[in-house]
N, C-alpha and C. Protein backbone atom coordinates (compact mmCIF):
# COMPACT_ATOMS: atom_id res chain seq x y z
N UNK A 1 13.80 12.37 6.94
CA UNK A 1 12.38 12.48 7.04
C UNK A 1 11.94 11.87 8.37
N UNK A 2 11.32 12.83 8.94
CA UNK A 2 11.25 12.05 10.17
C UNK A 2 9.60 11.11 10.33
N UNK A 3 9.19 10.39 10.97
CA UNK A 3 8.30 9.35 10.89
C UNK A 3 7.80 9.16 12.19
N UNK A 4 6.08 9.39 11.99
CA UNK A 4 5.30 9.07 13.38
C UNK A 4 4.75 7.59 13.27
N UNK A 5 4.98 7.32 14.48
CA UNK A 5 4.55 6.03 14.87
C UNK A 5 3.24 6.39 16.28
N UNK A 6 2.34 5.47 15.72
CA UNK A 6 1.16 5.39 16.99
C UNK A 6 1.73 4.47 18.29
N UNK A 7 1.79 4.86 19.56
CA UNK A 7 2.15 4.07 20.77
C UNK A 7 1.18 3.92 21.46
N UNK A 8 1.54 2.62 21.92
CA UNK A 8 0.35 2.10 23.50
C UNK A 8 0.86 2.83 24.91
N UNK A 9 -0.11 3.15 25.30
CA UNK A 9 0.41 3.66 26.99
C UNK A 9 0.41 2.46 27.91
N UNK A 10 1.09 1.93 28.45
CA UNK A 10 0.86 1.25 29.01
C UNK A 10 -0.10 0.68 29.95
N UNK A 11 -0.75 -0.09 30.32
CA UNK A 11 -2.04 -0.39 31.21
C UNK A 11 -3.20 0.19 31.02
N UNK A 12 -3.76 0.94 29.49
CA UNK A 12 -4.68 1.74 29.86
C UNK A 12 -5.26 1.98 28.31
N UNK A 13 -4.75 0.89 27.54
CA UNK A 13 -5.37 0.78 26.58
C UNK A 13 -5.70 2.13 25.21
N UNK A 14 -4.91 3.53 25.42
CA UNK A 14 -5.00 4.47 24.56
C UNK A 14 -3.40 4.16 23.68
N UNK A 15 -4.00 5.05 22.65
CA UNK A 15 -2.56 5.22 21.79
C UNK A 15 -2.31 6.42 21.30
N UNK A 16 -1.13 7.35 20.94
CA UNK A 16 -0.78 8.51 21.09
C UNK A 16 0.22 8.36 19.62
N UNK A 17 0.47 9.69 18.83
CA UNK A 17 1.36 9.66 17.89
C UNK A 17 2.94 10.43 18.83
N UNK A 18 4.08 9.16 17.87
CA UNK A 18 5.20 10.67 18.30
C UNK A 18 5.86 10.06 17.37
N UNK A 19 7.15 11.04 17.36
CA UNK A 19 8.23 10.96 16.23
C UNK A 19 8.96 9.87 16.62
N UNK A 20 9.86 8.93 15.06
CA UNK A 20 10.56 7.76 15.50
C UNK A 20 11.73 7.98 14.79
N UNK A 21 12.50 9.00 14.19
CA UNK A 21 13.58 9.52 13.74
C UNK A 21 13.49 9.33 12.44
N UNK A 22 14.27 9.29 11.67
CA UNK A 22 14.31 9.69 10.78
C UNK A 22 14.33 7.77 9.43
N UNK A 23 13.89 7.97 8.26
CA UNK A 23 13.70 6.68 7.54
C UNK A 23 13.86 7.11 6.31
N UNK A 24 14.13 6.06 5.71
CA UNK A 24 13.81 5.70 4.14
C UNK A 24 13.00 4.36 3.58
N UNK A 25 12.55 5.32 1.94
CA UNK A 25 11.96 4.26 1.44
C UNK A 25 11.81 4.28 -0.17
N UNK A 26 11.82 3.27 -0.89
CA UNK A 26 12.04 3.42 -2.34
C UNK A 26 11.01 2.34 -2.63
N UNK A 27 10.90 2.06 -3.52
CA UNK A 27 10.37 0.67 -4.88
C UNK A 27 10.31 1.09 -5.73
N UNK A 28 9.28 0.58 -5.94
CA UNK A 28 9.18 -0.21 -7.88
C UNK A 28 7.69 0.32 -7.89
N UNK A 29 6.87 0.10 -8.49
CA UNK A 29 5.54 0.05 -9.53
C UNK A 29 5.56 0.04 -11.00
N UNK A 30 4.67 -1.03 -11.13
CA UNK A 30 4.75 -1.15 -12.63
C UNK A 30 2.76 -1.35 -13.10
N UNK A 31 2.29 -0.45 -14.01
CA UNK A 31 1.06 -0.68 -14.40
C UNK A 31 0.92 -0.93 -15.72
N UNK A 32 0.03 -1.75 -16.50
CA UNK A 32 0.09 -2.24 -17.67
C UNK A 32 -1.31 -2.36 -17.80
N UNK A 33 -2.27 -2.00 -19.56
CA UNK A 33 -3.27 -2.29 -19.88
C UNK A 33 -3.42 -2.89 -21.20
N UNK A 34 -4.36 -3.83 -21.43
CA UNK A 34 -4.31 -4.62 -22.80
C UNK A 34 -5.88 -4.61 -22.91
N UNK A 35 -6.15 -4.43 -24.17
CA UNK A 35 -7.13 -4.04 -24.78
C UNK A 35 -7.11 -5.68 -25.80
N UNK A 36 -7.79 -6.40 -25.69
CA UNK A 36 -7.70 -7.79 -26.55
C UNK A 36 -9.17 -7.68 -27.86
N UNK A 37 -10.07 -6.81 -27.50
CA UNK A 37 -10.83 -6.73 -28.54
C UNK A 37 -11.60 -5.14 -27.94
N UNK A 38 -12.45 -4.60 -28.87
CA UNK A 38 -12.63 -3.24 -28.35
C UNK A 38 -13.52 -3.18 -26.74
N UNK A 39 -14.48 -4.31 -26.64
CA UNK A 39 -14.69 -3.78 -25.61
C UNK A 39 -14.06 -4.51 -23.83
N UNK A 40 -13.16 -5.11 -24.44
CA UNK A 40 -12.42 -5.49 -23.15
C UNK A 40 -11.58 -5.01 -22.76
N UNK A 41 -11.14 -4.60 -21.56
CA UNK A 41 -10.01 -3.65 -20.83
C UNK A 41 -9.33 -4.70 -19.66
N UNK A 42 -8.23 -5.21 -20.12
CA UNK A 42 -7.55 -5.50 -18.81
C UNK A 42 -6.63 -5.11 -18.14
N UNK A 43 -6.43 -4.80 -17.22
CA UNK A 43 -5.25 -4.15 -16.32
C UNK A 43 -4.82 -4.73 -14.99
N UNK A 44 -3.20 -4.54 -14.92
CA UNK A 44 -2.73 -5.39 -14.10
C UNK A 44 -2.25 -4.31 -13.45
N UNK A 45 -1.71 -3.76 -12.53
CA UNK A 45 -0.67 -3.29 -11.83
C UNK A 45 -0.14 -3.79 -10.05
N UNK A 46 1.14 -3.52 -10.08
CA UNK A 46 2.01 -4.22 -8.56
C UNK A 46 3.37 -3.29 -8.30
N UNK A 47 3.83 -3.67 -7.30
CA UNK A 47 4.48 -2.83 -6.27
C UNK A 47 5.33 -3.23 -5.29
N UNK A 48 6.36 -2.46 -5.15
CA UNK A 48 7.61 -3.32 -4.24
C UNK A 48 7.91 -2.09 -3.41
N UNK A 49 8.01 -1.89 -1.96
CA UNK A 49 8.56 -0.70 -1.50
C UNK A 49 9.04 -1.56 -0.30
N UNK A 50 10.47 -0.95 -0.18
CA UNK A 50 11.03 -1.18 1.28
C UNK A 50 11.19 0.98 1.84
N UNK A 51 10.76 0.21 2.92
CA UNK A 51 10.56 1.35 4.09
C UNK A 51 11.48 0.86 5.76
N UNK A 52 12.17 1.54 5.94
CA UNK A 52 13.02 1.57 6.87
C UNK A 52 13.23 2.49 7.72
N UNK A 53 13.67 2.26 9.02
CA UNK A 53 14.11 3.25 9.78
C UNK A 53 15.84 3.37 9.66
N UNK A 54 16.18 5.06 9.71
CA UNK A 54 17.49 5.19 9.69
C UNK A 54 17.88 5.43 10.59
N UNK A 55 17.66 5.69 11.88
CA UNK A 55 18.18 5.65 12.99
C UNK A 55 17.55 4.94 14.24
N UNK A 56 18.35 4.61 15.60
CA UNK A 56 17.49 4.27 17.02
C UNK A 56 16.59 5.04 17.18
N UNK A 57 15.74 4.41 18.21
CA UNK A 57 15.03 5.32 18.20
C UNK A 57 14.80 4.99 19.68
N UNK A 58 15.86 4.27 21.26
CA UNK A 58 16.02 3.70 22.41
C UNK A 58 14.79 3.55 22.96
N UNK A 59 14.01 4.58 23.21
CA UNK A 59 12.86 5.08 23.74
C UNK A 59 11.45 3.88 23.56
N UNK A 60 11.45 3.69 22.02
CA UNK A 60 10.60 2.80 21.43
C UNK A 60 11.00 1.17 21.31
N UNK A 61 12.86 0.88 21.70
CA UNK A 61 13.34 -0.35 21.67
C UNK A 61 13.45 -0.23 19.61
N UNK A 62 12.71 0.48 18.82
CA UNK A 62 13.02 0.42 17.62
C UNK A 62 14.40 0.94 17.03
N UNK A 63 15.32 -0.10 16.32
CA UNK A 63 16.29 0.09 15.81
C UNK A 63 16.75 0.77 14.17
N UNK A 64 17.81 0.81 13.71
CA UNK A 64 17.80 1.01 12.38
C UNK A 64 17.76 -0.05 11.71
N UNK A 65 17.00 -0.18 10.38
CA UNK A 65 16.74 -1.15 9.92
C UNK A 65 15.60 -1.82 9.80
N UNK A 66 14.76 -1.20 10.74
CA UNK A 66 13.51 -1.72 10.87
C UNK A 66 12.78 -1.04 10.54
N UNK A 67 11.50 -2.70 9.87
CA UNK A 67 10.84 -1.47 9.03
C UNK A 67 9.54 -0.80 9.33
N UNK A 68 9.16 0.27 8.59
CA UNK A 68 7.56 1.24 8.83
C UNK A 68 6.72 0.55 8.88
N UNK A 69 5.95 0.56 9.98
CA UNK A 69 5.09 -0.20 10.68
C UNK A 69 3.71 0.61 9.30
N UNK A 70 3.00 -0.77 9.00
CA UNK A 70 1.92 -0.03 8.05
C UNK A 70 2.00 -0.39 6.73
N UNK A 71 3.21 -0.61 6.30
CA UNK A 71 3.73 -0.28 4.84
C UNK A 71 4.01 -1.74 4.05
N UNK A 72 3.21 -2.16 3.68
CA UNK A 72 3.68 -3.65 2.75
C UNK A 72 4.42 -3.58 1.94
N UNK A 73 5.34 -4.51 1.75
CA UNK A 73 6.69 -4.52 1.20
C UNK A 73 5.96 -5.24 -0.32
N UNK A 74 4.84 -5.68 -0.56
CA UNK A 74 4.45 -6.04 -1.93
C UNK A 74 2.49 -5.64 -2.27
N UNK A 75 2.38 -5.56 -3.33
CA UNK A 75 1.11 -4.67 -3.62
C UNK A 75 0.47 -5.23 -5.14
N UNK A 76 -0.50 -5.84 -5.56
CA UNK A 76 -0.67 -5.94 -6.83
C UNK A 76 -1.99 -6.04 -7.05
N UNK A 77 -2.86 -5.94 -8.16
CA UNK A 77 -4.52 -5.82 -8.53
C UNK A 77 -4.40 -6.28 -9.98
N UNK A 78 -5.19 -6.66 -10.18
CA UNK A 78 -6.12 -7.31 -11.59
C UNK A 78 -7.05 -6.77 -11.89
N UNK A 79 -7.35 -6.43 -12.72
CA UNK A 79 -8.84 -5.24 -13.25
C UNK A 79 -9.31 -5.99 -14.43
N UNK A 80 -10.85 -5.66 -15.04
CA UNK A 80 -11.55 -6.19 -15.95
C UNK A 80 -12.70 -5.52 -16.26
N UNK A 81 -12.63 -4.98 -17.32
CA UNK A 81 -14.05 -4.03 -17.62
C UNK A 81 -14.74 -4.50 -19.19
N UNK A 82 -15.63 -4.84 -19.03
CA UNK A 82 -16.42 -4.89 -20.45
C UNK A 82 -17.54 -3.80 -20.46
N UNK A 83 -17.06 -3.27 -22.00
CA UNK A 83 -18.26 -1.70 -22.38
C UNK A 83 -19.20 -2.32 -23.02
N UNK A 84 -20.55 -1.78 -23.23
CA UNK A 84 -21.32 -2.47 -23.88
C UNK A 84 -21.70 -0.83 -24.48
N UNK A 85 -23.11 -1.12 -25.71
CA UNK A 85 -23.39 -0.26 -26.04
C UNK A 85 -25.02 -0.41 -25.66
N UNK A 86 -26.29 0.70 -24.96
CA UNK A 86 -27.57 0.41 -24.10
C UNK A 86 -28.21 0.73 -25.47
N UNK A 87 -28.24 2.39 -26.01
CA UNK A 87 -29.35 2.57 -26.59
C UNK A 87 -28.75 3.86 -27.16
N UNK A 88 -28.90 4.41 -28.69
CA UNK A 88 -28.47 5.70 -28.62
C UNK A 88 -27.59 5.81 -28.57
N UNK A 89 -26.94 6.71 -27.58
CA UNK A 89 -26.10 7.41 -26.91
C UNK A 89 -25.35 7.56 -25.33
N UNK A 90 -26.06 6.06 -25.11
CA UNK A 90 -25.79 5.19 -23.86
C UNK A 90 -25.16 4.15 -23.91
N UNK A 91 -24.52 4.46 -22.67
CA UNK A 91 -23.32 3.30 -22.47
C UNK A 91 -23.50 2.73 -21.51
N UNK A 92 -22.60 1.47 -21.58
CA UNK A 92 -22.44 0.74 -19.98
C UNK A 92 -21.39 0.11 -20.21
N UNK A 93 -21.24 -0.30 -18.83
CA UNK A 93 -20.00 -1.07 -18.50
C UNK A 93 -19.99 -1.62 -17.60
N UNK A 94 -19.47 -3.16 -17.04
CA UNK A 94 -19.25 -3.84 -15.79
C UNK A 94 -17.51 -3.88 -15.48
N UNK A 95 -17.17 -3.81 -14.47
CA UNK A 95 -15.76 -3.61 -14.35
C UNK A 95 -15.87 -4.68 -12.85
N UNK A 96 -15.09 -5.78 -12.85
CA UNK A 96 -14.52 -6.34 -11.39
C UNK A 96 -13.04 -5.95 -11.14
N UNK A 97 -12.25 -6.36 -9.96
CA UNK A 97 -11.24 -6.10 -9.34
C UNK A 97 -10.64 -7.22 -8.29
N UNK A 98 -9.55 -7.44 -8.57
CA UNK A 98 -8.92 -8.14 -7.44
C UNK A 98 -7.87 -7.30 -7.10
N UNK A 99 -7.70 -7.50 -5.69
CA UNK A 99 -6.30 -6.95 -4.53
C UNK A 99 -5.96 -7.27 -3.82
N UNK A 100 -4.32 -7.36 -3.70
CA UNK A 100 -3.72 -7.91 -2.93
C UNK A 100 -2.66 -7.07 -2.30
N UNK A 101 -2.58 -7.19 -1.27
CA UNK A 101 -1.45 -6.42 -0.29
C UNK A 101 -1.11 -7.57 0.55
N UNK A 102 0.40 -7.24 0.70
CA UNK A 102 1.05 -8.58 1.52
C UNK A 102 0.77 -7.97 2.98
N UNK A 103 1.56 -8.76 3.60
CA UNK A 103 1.77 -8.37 4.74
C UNK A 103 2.62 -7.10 5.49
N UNK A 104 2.21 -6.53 6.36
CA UNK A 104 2.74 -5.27 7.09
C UNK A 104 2.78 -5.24 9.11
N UNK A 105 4.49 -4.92 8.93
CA UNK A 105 4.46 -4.98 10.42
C UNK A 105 3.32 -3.89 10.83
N UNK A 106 2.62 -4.30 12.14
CA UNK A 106 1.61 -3.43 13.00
C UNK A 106 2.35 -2.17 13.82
N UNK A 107 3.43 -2.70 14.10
CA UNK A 107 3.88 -1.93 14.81
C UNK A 107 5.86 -1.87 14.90
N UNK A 108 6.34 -1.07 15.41
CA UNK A 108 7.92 -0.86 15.14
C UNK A 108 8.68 -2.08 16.74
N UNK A 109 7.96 -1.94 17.31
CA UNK A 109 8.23 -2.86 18.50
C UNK A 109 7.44 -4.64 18.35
């Protein structure tokens, strides 16, 4: 699979896409919801992906092994919704969220 990477031009402050050979990448995800009384909803879900390059790539100084610039190697959120009942045949609900993404190289160089 081959893989674009954004580059700096040198001295002049633009950036350009090109190809960086070829990569892999796998993980994990796991999502889970628990219901503790009818109108509470909690949900967790997280994430593991390694992303790599499979070949040099001289041009860019990027080697094999290194990884996709962009791509956090960990990922997870917390969710929370309470339903209520308004009137009738009306509903509501408040829902918050937390997220987290680790860290990600910017760039392959």
């Amino acid at each position: 699979m081959m893989r674009r990477r954004a580059c700096s031009l040198p001295g002049c402050g633009f950036d350009y896409e090109t190809n960086v050979g070829s990569a892999r990448s796998y993980g994990l995800e796991i999502e889970m919801k628990y219901k503790p009384v009818s109108t509470i909803l909690l949900g967790f879900s997280g994430g593991y992906t390694q992303a790599t390059l499979t070949s040099d790539v001289a041009s860019l100084g990027a080697h094999s092994g290194d990884p996709i610039q962009g791509v956090p190697k960990y990922n997870a959120s917390f969710t929370a919704q309470y339903n209520f009942d308004l009137s009738g045949d009306l509903y509501g609900f408040a829902r918050g969220a937390v997220r987290w993404v680790g860290s990600s190289h910017g760039t392959l160089v």
